[in-house]
N, C-alpha and C. Protein backbone atom coordinates (compact mmCIF):
# COMPACT_ATOMS: atom_id res chain seq x y z
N UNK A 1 16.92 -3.04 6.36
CA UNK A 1 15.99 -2.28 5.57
C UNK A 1 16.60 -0.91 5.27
N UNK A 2 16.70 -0.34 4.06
CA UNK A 2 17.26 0.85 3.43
C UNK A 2 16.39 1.50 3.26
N UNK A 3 16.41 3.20 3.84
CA UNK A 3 15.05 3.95 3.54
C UNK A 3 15.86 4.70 2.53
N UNK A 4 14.67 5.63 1.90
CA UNK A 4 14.80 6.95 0.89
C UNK A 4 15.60 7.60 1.29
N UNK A 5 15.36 7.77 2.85
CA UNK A 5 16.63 9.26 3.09
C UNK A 5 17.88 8.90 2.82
N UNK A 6 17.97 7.70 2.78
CA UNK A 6 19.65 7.07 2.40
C UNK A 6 20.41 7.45 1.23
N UNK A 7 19.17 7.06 0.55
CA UNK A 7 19.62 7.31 -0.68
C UNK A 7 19.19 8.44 -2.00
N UNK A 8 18.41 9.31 -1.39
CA UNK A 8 18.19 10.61 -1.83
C UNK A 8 18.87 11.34 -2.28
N UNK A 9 18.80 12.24 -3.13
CA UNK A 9 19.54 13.58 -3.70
C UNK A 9 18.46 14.82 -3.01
N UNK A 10 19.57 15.31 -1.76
CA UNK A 10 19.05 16.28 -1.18
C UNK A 10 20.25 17.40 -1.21
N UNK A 11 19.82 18.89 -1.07
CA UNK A 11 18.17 19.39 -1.48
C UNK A 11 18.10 18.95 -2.91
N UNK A 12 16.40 19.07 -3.09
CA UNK A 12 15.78 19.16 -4.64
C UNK A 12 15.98 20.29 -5.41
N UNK A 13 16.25 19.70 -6.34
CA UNK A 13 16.36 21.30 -7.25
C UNK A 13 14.70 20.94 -7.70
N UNK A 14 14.34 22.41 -7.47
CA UNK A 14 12.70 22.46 -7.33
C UNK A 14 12.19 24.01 -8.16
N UNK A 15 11.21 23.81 -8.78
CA UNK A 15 10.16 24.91 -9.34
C UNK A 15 9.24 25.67 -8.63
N UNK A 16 8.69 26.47 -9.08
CA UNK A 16 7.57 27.10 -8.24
C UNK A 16 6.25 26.87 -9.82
N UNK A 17 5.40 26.74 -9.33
CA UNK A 17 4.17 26.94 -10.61
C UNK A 17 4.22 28.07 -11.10
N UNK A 18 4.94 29.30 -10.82
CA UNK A 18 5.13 30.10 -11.71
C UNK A 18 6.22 30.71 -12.88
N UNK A 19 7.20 29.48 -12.49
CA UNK A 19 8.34 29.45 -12.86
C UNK A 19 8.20 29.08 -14.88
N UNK A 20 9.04 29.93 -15.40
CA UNK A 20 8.37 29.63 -16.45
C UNK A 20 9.49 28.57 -17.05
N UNK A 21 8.52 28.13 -18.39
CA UNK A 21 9.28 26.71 -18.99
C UNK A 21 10.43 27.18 -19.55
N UNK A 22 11.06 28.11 -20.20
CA UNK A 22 12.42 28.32 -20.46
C UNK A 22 13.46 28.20 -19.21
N UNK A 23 13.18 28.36 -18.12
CA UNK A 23 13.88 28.50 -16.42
C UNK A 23 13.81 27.18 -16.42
N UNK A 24 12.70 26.23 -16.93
CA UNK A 24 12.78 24.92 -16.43
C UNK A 24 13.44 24.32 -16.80
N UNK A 25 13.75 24.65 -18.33
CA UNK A 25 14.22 23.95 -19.25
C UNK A 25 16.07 23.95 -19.23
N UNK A 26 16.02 25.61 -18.57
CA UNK A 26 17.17 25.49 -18.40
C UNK A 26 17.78 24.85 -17.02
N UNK A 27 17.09 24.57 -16.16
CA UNK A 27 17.52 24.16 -14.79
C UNK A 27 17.48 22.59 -15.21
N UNK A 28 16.81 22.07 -16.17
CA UNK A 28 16.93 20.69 -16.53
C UNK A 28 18.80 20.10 -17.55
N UNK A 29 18.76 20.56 -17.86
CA UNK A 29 20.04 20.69 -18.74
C UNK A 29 21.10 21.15 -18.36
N UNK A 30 21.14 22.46 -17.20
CA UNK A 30 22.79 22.18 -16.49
C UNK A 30 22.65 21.56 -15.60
N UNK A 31 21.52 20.99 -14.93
CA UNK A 31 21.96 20.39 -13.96
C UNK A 31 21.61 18.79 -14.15
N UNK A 32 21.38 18.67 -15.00
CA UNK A 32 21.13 17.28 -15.96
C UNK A 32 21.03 15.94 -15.03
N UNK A 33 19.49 16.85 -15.09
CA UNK A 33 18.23 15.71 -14.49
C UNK A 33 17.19 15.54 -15.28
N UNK A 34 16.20 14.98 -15.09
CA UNK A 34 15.00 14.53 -15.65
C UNK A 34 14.08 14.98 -15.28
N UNK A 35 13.62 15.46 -14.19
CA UNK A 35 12.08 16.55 -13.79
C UNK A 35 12.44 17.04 -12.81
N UNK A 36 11.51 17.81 -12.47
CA UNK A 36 11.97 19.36 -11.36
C UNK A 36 10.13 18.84 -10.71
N UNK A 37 10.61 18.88 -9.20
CA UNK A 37 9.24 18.83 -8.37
C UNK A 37 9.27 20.30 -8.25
N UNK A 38 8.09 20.59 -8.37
CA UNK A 38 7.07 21.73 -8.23
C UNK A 38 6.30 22.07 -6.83
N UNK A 39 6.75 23.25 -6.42
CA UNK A 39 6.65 23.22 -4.97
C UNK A 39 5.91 24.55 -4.44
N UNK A 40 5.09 24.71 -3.76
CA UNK A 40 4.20 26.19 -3.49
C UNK A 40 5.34 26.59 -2.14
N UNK A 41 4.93 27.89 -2.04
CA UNK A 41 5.75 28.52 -1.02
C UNK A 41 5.67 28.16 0.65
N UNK A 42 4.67 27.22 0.44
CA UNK A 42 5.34 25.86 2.12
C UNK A 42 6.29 25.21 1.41
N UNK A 43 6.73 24.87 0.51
CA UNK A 43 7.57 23.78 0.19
C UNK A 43 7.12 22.53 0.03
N UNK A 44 5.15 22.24 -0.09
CA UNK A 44 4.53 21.47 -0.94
C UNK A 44 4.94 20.93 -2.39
N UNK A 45 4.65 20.05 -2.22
CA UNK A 45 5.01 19.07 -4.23
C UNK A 45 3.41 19.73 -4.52
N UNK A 46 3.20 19.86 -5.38
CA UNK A 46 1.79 20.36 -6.34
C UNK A 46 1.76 19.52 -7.63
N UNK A 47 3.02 18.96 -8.37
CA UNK A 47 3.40 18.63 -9.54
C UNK A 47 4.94 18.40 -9.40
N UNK A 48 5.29 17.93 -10.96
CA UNK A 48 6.26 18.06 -11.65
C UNK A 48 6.05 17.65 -12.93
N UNK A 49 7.22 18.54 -13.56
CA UNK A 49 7.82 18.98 -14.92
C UNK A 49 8.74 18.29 -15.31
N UNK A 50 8.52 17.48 -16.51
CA UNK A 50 9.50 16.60 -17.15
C UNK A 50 10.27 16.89 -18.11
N UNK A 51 11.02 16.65 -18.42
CA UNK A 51 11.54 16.99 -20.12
C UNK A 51 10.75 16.35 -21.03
N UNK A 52 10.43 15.46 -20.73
CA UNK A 52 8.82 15.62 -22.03
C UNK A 52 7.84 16.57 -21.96
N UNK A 53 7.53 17.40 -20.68
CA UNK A 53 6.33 18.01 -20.84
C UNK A 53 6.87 18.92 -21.60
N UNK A 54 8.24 19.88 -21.00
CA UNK A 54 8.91 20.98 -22.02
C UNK A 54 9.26 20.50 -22.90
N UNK A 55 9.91 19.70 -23.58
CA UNK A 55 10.27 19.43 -25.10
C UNK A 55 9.33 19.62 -25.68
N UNK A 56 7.62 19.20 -25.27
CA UNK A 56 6.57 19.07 -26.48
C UNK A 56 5.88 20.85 -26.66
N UNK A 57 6.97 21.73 -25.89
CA UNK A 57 6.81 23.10 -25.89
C UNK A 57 7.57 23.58 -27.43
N UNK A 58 8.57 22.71 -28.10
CA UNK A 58 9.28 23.36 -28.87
C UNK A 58 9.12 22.86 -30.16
N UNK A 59 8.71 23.87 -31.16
CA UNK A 59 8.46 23.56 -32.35
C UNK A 59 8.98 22.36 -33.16
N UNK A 60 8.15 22.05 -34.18
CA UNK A 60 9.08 21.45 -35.12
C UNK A 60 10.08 21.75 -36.07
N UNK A 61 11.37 21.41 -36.69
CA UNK A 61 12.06 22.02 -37.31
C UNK A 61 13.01 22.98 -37.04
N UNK A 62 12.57 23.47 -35.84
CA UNK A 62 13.55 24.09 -34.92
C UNK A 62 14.77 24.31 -35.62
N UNK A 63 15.38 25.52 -35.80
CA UNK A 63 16.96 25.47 -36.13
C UNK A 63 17.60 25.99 -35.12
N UNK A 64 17.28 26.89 -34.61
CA UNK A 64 18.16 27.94 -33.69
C UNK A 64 18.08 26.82 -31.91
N UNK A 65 18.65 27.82 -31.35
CA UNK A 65 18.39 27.74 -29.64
C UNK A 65 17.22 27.77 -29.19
N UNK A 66 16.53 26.19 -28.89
CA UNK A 66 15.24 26.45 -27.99
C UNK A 66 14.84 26.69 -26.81
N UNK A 67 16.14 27.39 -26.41
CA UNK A 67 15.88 27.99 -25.22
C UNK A 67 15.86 29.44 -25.15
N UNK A 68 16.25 30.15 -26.43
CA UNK A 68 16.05 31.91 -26.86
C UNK A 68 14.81 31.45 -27.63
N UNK A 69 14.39 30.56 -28.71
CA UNK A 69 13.83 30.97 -29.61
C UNK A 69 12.48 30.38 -29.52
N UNK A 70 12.41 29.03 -29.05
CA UNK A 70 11.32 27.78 -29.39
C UNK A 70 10.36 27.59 -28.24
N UNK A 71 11.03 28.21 -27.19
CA UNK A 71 9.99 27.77 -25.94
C UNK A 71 9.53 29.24 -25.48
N UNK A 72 7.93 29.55 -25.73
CA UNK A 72 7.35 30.90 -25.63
C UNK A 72 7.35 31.44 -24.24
N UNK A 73 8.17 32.40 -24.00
CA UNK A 73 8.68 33.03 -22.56
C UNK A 73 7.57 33.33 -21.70
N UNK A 74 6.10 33.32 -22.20
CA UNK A 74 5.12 33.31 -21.32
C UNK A 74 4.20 32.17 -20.60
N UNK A 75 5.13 30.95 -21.39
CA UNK A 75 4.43 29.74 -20.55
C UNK A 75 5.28 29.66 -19.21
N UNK A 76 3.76 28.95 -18.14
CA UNK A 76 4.49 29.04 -17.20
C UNK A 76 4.60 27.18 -16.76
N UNK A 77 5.03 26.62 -15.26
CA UNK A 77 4.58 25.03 -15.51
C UNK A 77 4.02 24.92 -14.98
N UNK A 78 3.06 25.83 -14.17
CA UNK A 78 1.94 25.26 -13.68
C UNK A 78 0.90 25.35 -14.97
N UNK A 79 1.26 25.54 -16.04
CA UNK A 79 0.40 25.06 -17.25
C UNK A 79 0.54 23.57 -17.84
N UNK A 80 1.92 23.35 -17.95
CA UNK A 80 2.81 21.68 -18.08
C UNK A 80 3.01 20.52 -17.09
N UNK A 81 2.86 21.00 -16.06
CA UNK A 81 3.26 20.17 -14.54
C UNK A 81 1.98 18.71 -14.74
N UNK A 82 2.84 17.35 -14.52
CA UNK A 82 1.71 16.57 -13.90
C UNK A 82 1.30 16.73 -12.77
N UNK A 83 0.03 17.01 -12.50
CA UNK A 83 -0.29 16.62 -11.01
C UNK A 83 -1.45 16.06 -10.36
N UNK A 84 -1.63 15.49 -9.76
CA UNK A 84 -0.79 15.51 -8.60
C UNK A 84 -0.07 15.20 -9.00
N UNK A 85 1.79 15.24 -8.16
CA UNK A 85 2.76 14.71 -8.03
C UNK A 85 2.65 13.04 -7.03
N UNK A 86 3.47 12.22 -8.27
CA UNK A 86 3.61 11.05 -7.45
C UNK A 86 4.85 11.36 -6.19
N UNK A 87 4.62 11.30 -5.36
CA UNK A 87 6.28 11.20 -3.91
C UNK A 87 6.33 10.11 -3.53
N UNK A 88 7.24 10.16 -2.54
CA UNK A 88 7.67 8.94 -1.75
C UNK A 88 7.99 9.38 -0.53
N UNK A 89 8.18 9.02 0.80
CA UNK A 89 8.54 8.96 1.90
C UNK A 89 9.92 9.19 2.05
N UNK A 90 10.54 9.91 2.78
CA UNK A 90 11.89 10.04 3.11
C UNK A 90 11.92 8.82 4.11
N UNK A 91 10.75 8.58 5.01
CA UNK A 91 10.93 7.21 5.97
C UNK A 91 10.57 5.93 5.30
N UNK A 92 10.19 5.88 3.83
CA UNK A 92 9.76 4.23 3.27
C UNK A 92 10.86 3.36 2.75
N UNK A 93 10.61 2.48 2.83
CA UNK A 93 11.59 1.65 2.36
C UNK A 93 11.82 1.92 1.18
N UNK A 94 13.30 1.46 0.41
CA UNK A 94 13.39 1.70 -1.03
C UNK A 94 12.47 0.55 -1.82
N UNK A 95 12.11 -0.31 -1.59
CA UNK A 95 11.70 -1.21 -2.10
C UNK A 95 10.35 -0.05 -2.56
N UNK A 96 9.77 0.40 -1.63
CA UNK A 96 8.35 1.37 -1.70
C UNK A 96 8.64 2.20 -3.30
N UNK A 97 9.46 2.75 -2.92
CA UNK A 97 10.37 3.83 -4.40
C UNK A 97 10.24 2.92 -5.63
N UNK A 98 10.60 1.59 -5.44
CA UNK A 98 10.77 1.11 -6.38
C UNK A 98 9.45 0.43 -6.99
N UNK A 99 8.84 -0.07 -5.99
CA UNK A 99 7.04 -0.42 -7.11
C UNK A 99 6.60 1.04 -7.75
N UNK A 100 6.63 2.06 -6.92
CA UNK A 100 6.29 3.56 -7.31
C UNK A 100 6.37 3.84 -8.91
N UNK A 101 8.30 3.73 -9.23
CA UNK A 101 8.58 3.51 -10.18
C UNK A 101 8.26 2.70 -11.48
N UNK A 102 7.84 1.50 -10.78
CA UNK A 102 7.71 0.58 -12.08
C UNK A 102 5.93 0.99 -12.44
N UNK A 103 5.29 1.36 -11.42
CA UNK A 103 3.85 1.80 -11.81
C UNK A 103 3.35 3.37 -12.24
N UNK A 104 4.39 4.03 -12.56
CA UNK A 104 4.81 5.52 -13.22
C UNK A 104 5.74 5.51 -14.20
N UNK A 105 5.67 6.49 -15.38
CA UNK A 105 6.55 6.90 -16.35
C UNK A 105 7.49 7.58 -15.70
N UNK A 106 8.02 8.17 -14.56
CA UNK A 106 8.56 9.29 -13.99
C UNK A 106 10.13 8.12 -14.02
N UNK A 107 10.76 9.15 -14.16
CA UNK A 107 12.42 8.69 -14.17
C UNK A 107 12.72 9.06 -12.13
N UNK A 108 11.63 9.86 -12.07
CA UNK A 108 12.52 10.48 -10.29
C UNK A 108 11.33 10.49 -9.72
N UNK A 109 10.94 10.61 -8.60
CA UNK A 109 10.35 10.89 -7.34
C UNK A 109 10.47 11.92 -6.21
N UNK A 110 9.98 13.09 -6.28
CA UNK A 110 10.06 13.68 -5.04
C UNK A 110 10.41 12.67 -3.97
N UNK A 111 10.75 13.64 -2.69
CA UNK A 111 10.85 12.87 -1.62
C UNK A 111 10.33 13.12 -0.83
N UNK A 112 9.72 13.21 -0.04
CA UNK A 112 8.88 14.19 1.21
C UNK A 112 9.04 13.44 3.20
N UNK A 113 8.97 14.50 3.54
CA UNK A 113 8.82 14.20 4.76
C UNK A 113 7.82 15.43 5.52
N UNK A 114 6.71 14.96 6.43
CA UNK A 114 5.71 16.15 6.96
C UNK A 114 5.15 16.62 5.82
N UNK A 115 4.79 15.95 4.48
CA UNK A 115 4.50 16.87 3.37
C UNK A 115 5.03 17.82 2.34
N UNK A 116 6.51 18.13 3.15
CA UNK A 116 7.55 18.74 2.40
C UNK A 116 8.49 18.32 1.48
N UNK A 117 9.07 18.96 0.65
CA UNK A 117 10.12 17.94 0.03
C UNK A 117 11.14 18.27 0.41
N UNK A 118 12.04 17.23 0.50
CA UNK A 118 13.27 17.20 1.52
C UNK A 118 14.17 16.66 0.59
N UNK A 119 13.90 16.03 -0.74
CA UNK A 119 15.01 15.23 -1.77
C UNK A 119 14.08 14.86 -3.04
N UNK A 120 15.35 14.01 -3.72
CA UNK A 120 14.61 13.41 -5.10
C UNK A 120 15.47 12.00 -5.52
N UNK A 121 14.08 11.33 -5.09
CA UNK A 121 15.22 10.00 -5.85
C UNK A 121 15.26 9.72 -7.31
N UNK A 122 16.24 8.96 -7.64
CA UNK A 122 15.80 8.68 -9.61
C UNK A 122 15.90 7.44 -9.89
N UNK A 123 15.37 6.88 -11.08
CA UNK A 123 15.97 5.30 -11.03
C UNK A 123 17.24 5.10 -11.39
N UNK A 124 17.79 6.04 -12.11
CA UNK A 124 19.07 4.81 -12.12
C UNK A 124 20.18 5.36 -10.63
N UNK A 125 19.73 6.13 -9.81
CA UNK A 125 20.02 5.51 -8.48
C UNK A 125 19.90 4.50 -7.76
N UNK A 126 18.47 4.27 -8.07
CA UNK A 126 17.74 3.18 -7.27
C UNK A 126 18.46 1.73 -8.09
N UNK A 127 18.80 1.69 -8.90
CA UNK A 127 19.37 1.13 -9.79
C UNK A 127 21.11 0.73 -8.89
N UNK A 128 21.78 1.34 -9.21
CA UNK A 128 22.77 1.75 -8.56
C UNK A 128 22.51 1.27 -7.31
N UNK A 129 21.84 1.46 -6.34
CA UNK A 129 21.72 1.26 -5.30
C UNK A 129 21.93 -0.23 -4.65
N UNK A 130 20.57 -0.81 -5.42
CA UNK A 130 20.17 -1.95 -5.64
C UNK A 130 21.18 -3.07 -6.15
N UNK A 131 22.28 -2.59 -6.77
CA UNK A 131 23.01 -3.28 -7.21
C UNK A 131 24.48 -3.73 -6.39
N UNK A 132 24.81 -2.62 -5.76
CA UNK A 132 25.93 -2.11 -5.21
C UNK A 132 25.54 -3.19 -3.87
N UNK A 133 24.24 -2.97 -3.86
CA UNK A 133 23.68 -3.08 -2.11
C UNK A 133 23.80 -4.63 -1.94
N UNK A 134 23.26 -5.41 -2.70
CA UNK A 134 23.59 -7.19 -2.46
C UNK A 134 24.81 -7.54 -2.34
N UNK A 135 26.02 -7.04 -3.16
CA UNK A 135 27.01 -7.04 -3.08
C UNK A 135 27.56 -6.76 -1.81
N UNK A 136 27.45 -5.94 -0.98
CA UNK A 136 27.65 -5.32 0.22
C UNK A 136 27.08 -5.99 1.69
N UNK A 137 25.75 -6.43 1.28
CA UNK A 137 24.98 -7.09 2.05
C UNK A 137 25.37 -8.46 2.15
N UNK A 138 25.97 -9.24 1.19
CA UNK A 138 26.51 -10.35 0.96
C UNK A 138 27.94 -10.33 1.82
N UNK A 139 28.96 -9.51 1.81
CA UNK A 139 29.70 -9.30 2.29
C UNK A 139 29.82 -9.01 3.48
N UNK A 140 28.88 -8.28 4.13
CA UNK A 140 28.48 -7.99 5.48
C UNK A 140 28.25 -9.38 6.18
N UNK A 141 26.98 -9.92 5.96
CA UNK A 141 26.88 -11.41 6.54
C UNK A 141 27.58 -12.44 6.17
N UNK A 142 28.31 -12.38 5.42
CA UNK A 142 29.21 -13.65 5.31
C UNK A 142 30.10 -13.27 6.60
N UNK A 143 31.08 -12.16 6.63
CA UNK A 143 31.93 -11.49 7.65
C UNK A 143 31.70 -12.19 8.82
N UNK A 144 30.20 -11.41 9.20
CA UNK A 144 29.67 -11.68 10.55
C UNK A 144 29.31 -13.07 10.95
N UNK A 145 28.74 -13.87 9.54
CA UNK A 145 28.97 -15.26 9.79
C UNK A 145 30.12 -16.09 9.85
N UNK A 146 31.22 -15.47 9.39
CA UNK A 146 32.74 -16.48 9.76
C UNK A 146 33.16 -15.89 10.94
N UNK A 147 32.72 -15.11 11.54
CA UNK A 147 32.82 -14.36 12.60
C UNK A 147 32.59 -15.31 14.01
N UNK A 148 31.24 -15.96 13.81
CA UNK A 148 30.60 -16.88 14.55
C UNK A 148 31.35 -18.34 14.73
N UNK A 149 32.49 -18.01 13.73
CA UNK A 149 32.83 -20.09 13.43
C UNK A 149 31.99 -20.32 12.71
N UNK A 150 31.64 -20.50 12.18
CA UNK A 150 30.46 -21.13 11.24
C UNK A 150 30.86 -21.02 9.56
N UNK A 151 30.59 -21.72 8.53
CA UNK A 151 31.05 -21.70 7.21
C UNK A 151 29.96 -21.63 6.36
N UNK A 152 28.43 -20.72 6.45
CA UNK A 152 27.15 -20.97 5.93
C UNK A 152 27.31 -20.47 4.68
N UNK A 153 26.80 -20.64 3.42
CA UNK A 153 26.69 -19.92 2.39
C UNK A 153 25.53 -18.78 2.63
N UNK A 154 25.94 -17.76 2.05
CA UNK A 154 25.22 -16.59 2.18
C UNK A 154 25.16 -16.02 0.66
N UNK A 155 23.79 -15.70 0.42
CA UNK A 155 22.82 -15.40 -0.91
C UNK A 155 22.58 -13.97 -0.81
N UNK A 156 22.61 -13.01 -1.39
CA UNK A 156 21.68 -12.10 -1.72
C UNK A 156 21.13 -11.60 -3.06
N UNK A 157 19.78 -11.51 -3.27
CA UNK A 157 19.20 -11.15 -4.45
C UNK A 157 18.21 -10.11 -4.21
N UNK A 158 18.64 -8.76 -4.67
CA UNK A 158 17.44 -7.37 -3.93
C UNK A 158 16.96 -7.54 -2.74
N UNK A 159 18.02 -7.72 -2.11
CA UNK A 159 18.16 -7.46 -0.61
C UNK A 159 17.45 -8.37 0.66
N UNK A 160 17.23 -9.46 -0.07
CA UNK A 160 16.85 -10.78 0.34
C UNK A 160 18.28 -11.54 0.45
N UNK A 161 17.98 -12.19 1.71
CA UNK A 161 19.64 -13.29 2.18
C UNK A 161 18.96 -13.94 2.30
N UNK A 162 19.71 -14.88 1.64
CA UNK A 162 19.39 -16.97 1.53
C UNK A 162 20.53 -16.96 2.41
N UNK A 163 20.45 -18.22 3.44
CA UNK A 163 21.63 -18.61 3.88
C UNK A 163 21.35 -20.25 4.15
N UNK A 164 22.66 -21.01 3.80
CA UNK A 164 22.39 -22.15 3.31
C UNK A 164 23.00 -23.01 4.67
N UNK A 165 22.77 -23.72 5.52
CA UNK A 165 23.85 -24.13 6.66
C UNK A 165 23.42 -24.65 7.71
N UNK A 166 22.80 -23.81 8.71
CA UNK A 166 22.14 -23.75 9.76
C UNK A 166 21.24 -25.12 9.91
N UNK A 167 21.09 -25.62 10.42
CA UNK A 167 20.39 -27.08 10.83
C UNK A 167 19.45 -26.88 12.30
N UNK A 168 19.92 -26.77 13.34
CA UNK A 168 19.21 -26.64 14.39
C UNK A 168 18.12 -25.06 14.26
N UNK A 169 17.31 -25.53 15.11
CA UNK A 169 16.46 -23.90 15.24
C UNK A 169 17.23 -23.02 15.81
N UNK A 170 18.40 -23.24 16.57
CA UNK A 170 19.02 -21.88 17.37
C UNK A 170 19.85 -21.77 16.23
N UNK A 171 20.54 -22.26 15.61
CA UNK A 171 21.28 -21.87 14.32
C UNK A 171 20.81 -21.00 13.46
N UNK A 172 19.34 -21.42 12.94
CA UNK A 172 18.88 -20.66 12.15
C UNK A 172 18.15 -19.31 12.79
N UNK A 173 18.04 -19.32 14.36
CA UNK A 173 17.45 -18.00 15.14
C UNK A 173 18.51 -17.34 14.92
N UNK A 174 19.77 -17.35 14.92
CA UNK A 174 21.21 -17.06 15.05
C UNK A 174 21.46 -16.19 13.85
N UNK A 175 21.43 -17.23 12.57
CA UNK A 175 21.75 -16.98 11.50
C UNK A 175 20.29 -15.81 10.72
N UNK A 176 19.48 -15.81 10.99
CA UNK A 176 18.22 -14.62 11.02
C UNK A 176 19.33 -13.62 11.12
N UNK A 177 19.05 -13.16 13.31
CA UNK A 177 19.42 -12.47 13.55
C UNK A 177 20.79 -11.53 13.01
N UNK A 178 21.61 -12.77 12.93
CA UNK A 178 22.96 -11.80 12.09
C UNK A 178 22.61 -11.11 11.03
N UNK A 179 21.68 -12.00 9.86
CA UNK A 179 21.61 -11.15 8.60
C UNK A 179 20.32 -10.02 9.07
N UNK A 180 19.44 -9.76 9.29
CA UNK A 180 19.08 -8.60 9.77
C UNK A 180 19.52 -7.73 10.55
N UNK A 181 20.93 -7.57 11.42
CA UNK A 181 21.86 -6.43 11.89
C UNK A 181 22.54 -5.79 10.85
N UNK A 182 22.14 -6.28 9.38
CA UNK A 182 22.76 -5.48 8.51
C UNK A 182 22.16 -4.44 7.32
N UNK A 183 22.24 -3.67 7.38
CA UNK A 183 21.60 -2.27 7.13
C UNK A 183 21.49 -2.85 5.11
N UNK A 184 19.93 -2.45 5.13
CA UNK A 184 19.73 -3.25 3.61
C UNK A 184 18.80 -4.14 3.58
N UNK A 185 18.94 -4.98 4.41
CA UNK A 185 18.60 -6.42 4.14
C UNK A 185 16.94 -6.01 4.15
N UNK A 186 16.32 -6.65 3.12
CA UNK A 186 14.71 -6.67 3.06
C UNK A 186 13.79 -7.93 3.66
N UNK A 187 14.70 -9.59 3.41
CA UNK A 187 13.84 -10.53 4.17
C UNK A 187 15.13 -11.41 4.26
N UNK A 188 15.06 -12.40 5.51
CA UNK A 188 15.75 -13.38 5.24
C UNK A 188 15.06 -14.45 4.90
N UNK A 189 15.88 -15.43 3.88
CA UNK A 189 15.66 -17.13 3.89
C UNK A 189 16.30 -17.71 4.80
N UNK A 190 15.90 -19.40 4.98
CA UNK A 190 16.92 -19.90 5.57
C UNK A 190 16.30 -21.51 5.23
N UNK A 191 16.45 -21.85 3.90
CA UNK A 191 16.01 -23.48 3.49
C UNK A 191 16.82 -24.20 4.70
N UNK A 192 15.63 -25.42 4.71
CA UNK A 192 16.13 -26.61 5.34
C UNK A 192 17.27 -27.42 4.72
């Protein structure tokens, strides 16, 4: 099982609600991300600020720099911020991150731990992650299964192992156990 803290971008680059949308706008663009969690002076999430909420700050037709000219220096984002802020657990599984995601417009997720934010995940990390990770996980238990003597086929699909082989019940107690000593794994199979 893979948690958040694994795979987090820590620290957050983070806002205050008084931070105004030109600061946001510019902390979005060099450091070229997708939203800034919004944080009170515990280091609470309150919100976050997307590049959609600031883009729909800047005129139409725009010619010049909308960051001198288009975005009015007295907005602040605790005027723009969604909130509540959706988070996630620094201790949940990624799988958790990932329904989060598919049931939100948000490209990222705070991260929190004790209430604080401690990181930010995004999808095409989780993406990345997810992808890299079967590959790895596949490789891991096959290892550990030729390891044993044994020649089982080994499956992974989002962090689920099929393993194809095993016949007796201690085989397949066996073949469990191996593929869950490996960091990732979300469930095992084991067809008859």
């Amino acid at each position: 099982m893979m948690l958040v803290r694994e795979v987090m971008t820590s620290p957050a680059i983070t806002v205050t609600p008084y931070t105004t949308a030109r600061e946001a706008l510019r902390l979005l663009g060099e450091c070229q991300i997708t939203a800034l969690p919004v944080v009170d002076d515990d280091g609470i999430v309150v919100g976050v600020v997307s590049e959609a909420d600031l883009l729909a700050l800047v005129p139409d037709g725009l010619q010049s720099d909308p960051m001198l000219a288009g975005v009015p220096a007295t907005r602040r984002v605790r005027e723009l911020m969604t909130h509540p802020a959706v988070t996630v657990g620094a201790d949940s599984e990624v799988t958790e991150a990932v329904k989060l995601m598919r049931s939100t417009v948000m490209k990222s997720l705070p991260v929190v731990l004790n209430g604080r934010i401690v990181g930010v995940v995004s999808r095409s990390v989780l993406v990345r992650v997810l992808t890299h990770t079967d590959d790895r996980i596949r490789y891991e238990v096959t290892g550990l299964v030729r390891a044993e003597g044994v020649n089982w086929l080994v499956d992974v699909t989002n962090g689920v192992v099929t393993i194809n082989g095993p016949v007796t019940d201690r085989q397949r107690r066996d073949a469990e156990a191996i593929a869950r000593s490996v960091t990732g794994v979300v469930d095992v199979r084991i067809p008859w």
